[in-house]
C-alpha atoms as a PDB file:
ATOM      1  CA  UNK A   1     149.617  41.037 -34.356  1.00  0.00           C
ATOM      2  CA  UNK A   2     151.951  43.734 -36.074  1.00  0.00           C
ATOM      3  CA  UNK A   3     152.159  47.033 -34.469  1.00  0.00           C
ATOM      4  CA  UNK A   4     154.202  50.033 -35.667  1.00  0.00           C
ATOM      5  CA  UNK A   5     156.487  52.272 -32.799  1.00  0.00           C
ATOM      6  CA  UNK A   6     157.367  55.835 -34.278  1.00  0.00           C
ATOM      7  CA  UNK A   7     160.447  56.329 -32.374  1.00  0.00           C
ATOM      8  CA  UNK A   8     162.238  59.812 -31.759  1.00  0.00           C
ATOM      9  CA  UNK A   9     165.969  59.858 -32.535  1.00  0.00           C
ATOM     10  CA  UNK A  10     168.243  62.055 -32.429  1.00  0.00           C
ATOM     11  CA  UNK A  11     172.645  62.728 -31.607  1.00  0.00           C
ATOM     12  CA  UNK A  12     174.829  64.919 -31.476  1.00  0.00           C
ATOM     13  CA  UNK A  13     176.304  63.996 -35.385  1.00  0.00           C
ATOM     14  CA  UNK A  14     172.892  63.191 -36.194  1.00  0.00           C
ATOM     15  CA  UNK A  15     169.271  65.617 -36.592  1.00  0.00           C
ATOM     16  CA  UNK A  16     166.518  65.117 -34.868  1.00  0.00           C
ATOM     17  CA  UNK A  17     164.515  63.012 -36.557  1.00  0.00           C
ATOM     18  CA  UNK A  18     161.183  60.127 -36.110  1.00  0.00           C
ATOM     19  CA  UNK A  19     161.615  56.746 -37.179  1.00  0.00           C
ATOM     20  CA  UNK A  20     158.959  53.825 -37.646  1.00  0.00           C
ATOM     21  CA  UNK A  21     159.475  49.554 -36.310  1.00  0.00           C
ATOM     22  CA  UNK A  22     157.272  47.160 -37.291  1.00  0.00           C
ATOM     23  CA  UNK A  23     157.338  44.674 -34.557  1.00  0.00           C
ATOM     24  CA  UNK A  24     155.419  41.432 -33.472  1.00  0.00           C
ATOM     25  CA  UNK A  25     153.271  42.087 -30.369  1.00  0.00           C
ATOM     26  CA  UNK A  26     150.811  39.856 -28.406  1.00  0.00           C
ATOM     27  CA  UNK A  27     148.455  40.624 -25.545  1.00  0.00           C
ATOM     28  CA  UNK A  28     151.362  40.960 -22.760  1.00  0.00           C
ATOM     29  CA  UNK A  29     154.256  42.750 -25.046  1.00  0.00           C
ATOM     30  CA  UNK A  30     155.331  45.830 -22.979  1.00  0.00           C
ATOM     31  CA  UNK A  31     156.862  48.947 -24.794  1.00  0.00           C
ATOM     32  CA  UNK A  32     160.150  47.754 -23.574  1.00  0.00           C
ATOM     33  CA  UNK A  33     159.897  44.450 -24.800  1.00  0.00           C
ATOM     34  CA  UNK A  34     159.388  46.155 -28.480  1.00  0.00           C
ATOM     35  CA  UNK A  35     161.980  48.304 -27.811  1.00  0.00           C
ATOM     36  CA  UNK A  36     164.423  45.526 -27.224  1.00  0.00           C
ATOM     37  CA  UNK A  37     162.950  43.319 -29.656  1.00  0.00           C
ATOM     38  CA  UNK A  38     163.959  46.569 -32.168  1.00  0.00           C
ATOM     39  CA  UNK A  39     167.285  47.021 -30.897  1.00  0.00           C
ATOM     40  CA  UNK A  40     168.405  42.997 -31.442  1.00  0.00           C
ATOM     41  CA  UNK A  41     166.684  42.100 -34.559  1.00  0.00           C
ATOM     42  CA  UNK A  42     166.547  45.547 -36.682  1.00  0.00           C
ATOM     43  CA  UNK A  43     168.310  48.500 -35.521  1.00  0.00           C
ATOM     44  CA  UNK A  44     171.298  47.999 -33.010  1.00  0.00           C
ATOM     45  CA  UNK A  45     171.819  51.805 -32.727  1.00  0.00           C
ATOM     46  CA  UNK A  46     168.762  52.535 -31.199  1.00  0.00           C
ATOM     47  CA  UNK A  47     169.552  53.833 -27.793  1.00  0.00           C
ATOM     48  CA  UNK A  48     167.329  53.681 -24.495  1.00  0.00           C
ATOM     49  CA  UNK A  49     167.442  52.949 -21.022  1.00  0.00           C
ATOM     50  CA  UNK A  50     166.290  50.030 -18.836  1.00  0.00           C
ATOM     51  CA  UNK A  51     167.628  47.805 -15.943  1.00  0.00           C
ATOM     52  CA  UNK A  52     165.155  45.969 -13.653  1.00  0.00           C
ATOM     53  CA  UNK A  53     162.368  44.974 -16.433  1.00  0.00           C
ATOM     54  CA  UNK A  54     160.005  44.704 -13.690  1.00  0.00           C
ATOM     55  CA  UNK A  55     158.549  48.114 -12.678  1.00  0.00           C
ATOM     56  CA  UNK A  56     160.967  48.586  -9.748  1.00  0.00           C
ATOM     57  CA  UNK A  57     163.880  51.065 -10.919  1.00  0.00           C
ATOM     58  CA  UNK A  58     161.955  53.641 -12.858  1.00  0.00           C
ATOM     59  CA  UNK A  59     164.962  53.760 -15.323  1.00  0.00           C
ATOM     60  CA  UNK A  60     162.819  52.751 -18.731  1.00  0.00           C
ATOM     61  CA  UNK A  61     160.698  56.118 -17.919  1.00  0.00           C
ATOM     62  CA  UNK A  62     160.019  57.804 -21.526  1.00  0.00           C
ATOM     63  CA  UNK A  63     157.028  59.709 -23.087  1.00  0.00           C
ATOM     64  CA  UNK A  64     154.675  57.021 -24.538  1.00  0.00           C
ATOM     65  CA  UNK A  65     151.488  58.519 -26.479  1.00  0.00           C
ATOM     66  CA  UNK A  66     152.423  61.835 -25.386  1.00  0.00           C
ATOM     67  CA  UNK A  67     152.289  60.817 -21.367  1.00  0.00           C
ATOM     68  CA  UNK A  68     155.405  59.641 -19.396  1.00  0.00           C
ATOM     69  CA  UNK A  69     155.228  56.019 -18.624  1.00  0.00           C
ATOM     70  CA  UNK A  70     157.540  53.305 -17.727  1.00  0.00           C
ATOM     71  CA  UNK A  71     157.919  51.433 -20.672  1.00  0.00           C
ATOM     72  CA  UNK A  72     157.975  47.989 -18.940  1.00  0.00           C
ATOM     73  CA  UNK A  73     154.944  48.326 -17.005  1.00  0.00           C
ATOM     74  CA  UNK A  74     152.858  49.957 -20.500  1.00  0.00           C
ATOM     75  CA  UNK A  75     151.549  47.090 -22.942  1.00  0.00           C
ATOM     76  CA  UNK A  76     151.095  48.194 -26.189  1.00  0.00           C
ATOM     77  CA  UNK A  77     147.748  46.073 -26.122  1.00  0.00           C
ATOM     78  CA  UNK A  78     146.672  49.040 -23.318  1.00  0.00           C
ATOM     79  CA  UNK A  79     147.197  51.579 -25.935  1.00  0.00           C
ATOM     80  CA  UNK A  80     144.318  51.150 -28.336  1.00  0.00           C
ATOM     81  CA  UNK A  81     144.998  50.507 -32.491  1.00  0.00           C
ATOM     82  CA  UNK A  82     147.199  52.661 -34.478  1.00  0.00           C
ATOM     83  CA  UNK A  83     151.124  53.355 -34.284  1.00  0.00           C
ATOM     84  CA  UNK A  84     152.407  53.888 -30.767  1.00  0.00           C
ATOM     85  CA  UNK A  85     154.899  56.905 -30.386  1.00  0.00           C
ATOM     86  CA  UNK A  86     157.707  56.740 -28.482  1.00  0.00           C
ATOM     87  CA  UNK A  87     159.855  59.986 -27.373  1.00  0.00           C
ATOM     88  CA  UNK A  88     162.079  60.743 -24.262  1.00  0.00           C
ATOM     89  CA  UNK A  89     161.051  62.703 -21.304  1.00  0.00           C
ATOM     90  CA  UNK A  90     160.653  66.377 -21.303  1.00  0.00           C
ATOM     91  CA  UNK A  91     162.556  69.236 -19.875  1.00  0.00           C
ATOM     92  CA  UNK A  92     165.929  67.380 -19.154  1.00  0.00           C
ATOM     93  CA  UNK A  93     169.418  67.499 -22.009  1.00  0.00           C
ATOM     94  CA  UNK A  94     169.429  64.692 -24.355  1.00  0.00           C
ATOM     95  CA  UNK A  95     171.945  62.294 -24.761  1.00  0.00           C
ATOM     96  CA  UNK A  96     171.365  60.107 -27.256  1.00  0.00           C
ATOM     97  CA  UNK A  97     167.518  58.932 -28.840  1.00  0.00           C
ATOM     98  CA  UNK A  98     165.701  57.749 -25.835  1.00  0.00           C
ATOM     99  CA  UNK A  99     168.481  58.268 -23.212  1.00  0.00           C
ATOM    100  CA  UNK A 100     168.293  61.715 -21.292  1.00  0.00           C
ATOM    101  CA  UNK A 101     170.639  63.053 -18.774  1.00  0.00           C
ATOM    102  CA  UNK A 102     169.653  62.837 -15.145  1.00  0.00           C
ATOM    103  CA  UNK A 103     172.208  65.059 -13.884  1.00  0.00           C
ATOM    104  CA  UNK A 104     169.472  68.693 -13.853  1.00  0.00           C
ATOM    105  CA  UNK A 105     167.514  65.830 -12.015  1.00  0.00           C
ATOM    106  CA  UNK A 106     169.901  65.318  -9.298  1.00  0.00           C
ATOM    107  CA  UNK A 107     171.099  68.439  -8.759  1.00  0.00           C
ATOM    108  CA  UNK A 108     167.556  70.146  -8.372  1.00  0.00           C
ATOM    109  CA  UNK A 109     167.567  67.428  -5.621  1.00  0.00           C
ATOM    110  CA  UNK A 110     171.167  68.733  -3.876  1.00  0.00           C
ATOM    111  CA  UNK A 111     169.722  72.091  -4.411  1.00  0.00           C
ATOM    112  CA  UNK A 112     166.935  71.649  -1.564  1.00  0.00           C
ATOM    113  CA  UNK A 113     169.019  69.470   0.466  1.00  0.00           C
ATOM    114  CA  UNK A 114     167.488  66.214  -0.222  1.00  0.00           C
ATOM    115  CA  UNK A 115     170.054  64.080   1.525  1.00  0.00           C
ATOM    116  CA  UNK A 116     169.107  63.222   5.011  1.00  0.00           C
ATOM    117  CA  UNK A 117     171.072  65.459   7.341  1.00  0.00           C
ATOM    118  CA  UNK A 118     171.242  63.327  10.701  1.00  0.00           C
ATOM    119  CA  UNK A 119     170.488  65.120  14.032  1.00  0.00           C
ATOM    120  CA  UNK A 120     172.958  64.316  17.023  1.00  0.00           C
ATOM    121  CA  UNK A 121     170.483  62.545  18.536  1.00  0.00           C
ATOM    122  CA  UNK A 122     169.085  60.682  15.541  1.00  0.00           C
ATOM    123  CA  UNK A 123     169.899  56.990  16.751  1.00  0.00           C
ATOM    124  CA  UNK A 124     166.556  57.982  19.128  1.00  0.00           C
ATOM    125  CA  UNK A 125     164.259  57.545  16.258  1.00  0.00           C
ATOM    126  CA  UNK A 126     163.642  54.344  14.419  1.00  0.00           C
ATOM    127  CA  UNK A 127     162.889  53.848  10.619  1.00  0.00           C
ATOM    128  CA  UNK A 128     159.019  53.501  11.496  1.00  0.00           C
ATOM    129  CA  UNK A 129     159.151  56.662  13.079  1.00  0.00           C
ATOM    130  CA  UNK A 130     159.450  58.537  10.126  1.00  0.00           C
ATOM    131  CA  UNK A 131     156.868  56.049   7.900  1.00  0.00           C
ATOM    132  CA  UNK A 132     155.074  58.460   4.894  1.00  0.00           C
ATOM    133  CA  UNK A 133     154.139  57.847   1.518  1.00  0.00           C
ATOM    134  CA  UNK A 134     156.278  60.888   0.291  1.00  0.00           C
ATOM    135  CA  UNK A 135     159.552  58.990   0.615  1.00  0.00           C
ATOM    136  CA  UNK A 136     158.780  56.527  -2.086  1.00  0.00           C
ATOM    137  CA  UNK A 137     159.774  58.188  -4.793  1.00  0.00           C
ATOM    138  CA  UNK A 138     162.327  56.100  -6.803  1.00  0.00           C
ATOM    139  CA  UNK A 139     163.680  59.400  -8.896  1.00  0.00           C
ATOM    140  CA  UNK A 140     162.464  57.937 -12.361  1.00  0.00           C
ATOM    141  CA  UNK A 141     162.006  61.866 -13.662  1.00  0.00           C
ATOM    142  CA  UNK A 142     158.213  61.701 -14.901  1.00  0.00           C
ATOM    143  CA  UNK A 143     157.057  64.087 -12.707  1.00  0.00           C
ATOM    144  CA  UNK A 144     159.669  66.264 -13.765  1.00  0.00           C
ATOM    145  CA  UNK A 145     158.676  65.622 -17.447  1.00  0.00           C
ATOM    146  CA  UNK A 146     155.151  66.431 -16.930  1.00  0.00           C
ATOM    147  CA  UNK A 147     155.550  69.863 -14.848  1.00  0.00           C
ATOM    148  CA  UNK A 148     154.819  72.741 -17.502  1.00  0.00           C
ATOM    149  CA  UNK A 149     156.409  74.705 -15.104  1.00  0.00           C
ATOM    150  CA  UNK A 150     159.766  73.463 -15.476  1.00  0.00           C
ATOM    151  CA  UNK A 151     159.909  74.417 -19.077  1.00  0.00           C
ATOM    152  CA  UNK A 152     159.259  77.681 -18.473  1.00  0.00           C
ATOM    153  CA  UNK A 153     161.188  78.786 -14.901  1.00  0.00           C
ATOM    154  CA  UNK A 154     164.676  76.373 -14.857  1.00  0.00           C
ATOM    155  CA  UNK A 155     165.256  77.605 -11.312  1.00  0.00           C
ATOM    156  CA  UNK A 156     161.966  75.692 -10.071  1.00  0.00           C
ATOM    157  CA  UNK A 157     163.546  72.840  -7.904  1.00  0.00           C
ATOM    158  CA  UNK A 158     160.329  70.638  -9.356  1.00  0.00           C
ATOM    159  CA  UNK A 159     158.190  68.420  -8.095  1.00  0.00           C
ATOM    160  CA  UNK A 160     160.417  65.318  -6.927  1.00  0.00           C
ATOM    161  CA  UNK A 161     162.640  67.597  -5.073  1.00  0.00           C
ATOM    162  CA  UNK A 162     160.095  69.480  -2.863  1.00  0.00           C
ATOM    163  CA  UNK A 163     158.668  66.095  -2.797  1.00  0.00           C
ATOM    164  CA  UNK A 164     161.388  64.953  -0.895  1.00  0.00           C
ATOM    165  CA  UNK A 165     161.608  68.094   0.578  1.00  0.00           C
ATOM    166  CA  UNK A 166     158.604  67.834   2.873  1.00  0.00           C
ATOM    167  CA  UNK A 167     159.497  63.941   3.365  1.00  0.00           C
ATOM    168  CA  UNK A 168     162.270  65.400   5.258  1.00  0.00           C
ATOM    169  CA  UNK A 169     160.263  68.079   7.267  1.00  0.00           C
ATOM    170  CA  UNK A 170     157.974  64.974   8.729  1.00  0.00           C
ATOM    171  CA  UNK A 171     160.779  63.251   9.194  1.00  0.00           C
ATOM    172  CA  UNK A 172     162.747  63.052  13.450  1.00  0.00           C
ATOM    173  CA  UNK A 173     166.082  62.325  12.324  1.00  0.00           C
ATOM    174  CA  UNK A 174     167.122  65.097  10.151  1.00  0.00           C
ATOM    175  CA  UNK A 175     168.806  68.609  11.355  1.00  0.00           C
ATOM    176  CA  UNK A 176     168.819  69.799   7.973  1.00  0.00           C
ATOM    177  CA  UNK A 177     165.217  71.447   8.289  1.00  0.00           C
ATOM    178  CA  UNK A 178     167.003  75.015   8.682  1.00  0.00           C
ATOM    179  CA  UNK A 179     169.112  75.260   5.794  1.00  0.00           C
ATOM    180  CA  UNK A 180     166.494  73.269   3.289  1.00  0.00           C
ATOM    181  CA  UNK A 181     164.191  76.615   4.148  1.00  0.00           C
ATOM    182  CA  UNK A 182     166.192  79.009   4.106  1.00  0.00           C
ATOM    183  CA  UNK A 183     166.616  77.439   0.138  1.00  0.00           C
ATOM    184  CA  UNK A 184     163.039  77.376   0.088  1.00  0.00           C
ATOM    185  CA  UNK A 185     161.912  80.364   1.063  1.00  0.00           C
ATOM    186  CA  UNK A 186     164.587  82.533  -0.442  1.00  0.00           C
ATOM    187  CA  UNK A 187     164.058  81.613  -3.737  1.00  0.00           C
ATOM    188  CA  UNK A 188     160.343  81.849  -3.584  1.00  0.00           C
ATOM    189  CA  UNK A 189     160.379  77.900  -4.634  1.00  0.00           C
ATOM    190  CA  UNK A 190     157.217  76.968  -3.493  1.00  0.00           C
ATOM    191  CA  UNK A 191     155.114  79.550  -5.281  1.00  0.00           C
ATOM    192  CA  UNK A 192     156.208  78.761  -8.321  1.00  0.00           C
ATOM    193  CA  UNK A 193     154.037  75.290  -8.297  1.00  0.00           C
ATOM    194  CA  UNK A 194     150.595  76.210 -10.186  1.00  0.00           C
ATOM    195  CA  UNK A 195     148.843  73.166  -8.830  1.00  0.00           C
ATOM    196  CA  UNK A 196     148.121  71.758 -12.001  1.00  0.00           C
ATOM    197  CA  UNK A 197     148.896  68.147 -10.673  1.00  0.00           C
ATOM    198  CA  UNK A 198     150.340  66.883 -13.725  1.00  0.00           C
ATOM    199  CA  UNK A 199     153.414  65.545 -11.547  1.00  0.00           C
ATOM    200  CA  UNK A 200     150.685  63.568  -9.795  1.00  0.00           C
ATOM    201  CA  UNK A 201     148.781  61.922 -12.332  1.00  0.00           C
ATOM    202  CA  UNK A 202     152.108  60.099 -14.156  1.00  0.00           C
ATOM    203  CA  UNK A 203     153.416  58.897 -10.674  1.00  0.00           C
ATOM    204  CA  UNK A 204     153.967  55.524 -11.079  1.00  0.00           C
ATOM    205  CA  UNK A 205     154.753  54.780  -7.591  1.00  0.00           C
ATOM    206  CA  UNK A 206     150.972  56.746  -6.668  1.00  0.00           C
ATOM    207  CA  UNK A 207     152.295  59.470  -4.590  1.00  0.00           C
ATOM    208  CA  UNK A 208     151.445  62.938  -4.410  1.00  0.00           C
ATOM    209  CA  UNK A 209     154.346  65.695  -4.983  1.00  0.00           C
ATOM    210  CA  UNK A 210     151.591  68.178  -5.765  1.00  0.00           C
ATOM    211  CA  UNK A 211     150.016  67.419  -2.214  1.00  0.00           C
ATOM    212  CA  UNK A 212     153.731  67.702  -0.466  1.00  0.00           C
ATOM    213  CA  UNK A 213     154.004  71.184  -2.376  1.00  0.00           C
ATOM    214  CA  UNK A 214     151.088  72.755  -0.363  1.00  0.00           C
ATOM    215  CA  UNK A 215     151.723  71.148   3.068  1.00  0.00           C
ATOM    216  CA  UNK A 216     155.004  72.881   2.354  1.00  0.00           C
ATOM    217  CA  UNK A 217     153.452  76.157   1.649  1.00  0.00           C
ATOM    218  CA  UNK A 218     151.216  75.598   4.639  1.00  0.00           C
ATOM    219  CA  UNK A 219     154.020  75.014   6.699  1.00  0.00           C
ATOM    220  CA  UNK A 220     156.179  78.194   5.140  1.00  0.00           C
ATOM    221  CA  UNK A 221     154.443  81.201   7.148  1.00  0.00           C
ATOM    222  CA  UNK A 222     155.498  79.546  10.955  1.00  0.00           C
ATOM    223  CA  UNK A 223     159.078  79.226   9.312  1.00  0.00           C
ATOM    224  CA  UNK A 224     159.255  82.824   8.273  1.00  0.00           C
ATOM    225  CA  UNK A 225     157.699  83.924  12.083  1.00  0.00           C
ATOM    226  CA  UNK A 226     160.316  81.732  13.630  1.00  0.00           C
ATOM    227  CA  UNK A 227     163.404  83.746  14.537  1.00  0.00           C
END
């Protein structure tokens, strides 16, 4: 079976601009595999990202269909007849086609103090201790594609960080609780969320950054009473 990908390119020498592939697909040929297939056999500037191949770095995340996917875990057989767009994810600078630059990403993270600041007495508390599905998150940048609120308010820290934000609130070992409010309450971060759960519904790792966001909130009143 043929199936045509209407791919988004663009450079900095070159406008921006949609271009269709023809490739072969059968009933197990992933986005990524067409992708590559493209790449080695018919257009060797075509740029994109991917590492693992097997759903476990996020790095191959890219709008597919207009929703963010990982292109290695999305078959094109999953995605019904017709051509199968391909563009990269939302809200963050492009680089080069498919390849967009992470660095807004991380530093929305630094902003919030997402590192893990350790407590004197942190060799007290084991890895178990700390065990919740919030610190999953991989940092593949869907959820930060699908947030309509990040195209509209750049200072929103998004969902991943305050993900990770209240990963670090349940979690013994970290000192850094202080500080990461102060961030968070100062700049009004987490009433920016609207709840649509958007971030939610493209996690590919099935987490929840929309359900972190309002534990946060419900935690944010005893932080502001707290001297």
């Amino acid at each position: 079976m043929t199936r045509t990908l209407r791919v988004f390119r663009w450079s900095a020498d070159t406008p921006e601009r949609v271009e269709d592939y023809r490739v072969s697909s059968g009933p197990d040929t992933t986005v990524l595999d067409a992708l590559v297939d493209i790449q080695r056999t018919q257009d060797p500037t075509l740029a994109f990202r991917y590492a693992c191949r097997v759903g476990m770095c996020g790095s191959c995340a890219m709008v597919v269909n207009g929703r963010e996917r990982w292109a290695c875990r999305t078959r094109l057989a999953s995605l019904g007849d017709g051509p199968v767009s391909v563009r990269p994810l939302y809200h963050f600078p492009l680089l080069r086609d498919l390849v967009v630059d992470m660095a807004p990403f991380v530093e929305k993270l630094r902003a919030v103090g997402a590192a893990l600041t350790p407590r004197p007495d942190a060799a007290r508390y084991d890895q178990g201790s700390s065990a919740a599905p919030e610190r999953e998150c991989i940092g593949c940048g869907m959820c930060l594609s699908a947030c309509t609120i990040v195209a509209h308010n750049a200072r929103f820290p998004g969902p991943a960080a305050l993900n990770r934000a209240f990963t670090l609130e349940l979690d013994p070992r970290d000192g850094g609780q202080q500080a990461r409010w102060r961030v968070l309450l100062s700049d009004d971060a987490l009433a920016r969320c609207h709840g649509q759960g958007n971030c939610t519904a493209v996690c590919p790792m099935g987490l929840a950054p929309m359900r972190s966001i309002i534990r946060l909130r419900q935690r944010a009143p005893l932080r502001l009473l707290r001297p």
